[in-house]
Protein backbone atom coordinates (compact mmCIF):
# COMPACT_ATOMS: atom_id res chain seq x y z
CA UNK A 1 65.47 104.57 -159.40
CA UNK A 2 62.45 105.39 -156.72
CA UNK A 3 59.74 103.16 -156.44
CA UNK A 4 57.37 106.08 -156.04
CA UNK A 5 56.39 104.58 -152.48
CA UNK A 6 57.17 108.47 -150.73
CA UNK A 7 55.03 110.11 -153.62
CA UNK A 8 52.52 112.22 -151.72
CA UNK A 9 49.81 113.79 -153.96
CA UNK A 10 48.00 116.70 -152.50
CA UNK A 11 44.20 116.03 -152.46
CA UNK A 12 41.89 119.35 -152.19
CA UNK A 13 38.50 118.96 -150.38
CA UNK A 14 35.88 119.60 -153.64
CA UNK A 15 33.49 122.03 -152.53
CA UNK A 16 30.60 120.54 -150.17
CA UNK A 17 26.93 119.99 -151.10
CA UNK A 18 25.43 122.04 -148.84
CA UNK A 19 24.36 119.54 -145.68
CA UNK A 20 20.47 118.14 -146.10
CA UNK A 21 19.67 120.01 -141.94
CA UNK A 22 18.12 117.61 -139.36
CA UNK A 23 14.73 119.99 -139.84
CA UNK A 24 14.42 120.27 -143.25
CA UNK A 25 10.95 120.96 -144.15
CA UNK A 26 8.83 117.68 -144.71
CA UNK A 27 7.97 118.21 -148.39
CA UNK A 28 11.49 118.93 -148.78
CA UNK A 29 12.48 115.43 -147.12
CA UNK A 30 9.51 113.49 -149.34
CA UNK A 31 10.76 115.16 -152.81
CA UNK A 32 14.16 113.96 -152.23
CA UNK A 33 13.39 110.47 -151.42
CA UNK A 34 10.43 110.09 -154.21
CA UNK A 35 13.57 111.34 -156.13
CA UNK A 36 15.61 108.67 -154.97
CA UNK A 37 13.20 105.97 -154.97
CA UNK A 38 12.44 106.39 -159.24
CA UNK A 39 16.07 106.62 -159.37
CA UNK A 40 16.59 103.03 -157.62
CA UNK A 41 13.38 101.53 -159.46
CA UNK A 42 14.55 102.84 -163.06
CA UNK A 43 18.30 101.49 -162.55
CA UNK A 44 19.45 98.13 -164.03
CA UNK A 45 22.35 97.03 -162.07
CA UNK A 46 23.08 94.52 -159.02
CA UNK A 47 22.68 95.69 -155.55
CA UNK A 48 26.57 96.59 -155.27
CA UNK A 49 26.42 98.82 -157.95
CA UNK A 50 22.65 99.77 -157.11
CA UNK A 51 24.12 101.14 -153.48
CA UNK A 52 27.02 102.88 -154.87
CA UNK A 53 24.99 105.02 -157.37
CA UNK A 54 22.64 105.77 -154.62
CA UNK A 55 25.46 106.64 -151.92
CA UNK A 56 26.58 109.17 -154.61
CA UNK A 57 22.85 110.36 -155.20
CA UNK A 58 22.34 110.68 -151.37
CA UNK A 59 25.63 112.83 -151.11
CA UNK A 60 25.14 115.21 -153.77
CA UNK A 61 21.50 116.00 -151.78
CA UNK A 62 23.52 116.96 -148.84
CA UNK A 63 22.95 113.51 -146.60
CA UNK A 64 26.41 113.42 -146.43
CA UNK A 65 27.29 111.86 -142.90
CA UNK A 66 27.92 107.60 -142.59
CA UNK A 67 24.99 107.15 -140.14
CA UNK A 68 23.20 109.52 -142.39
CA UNK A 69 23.57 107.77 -145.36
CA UNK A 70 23.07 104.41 -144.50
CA UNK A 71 19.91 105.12 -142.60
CA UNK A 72 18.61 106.80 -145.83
CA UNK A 73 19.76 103.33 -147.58
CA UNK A 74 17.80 101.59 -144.82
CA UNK A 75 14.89 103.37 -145.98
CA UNK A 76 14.68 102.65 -149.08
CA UNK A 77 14.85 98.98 -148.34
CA UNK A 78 18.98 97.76 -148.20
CA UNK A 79 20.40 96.17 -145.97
CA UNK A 80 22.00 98.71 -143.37
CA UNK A 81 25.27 96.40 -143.13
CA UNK A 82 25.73 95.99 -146.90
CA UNK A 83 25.45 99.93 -147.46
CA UNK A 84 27.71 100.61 -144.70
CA UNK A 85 30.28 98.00 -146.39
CA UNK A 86 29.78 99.75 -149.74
CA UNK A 87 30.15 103.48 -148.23
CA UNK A 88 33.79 101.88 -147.04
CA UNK A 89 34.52 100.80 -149.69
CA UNK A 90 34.06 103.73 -151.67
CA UNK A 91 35.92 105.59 -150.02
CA UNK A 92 39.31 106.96 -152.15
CA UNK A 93 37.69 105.31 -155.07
CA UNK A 94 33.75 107.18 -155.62
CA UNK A 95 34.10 109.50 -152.60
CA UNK A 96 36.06 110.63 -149.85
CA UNK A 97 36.01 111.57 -145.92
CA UNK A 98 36.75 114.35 -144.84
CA UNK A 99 38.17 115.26 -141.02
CA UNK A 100 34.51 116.27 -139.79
CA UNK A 101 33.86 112.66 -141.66
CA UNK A 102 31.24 114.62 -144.10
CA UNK A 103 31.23 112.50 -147.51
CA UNK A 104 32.29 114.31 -150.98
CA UNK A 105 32.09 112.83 -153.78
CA UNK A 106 34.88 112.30 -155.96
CA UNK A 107 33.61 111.42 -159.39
């Protein structure tokens, strides 16, 4: 009997938000983060939980690259360190990393 150690599932890339571009219009820039601002303010949950929904918001809006991310997170008033933790830790289990290290969410 195998213990299933050597079992190698084969994981597709889902398709890719398109990537938020470093000179996206202004308006563009403010929508998005007025977006993600009511979203924070109108969630219940602890700041682990708080971080994860908002990695996932953050990705599906195309600002899907680590330094990216957490600088977004920064700017909405976490803790850079704790939202670079949490983007870790997500990874495999909310979203994964891809080769050019571009975040996809999983779920």
């Amino acid at each position: 009997m195998s213990s299933g150690k050597n079992i190698v599932i084969p994981v597709k890339t889902p398709p890719a938000a398109d990537t938020l571009p470093r000179d996206a219009p202004d308006a563009e820039v403010y929508a998005i983060f007025q977006d993600l601002r009511h979203l924070m303010h109108s969630t219940k949950a602890n700041d682990n939980d708080k971080l994860d929904i908002l990695i996932s918001a953050l990705i599906d809006r195309g600002i899907n690259s680590g330094p990216r991310i957490v600088g977004a997170a920064v700017r909405l008033d976490f803790d850079g360190a704790h939202a670079g933790i949490r983007l870790s830790h997500g990874i495999g289990r909310r979203w994964m990393r891809d080769a050019d290290r571009t975040y996809h969410n999983l779920l």
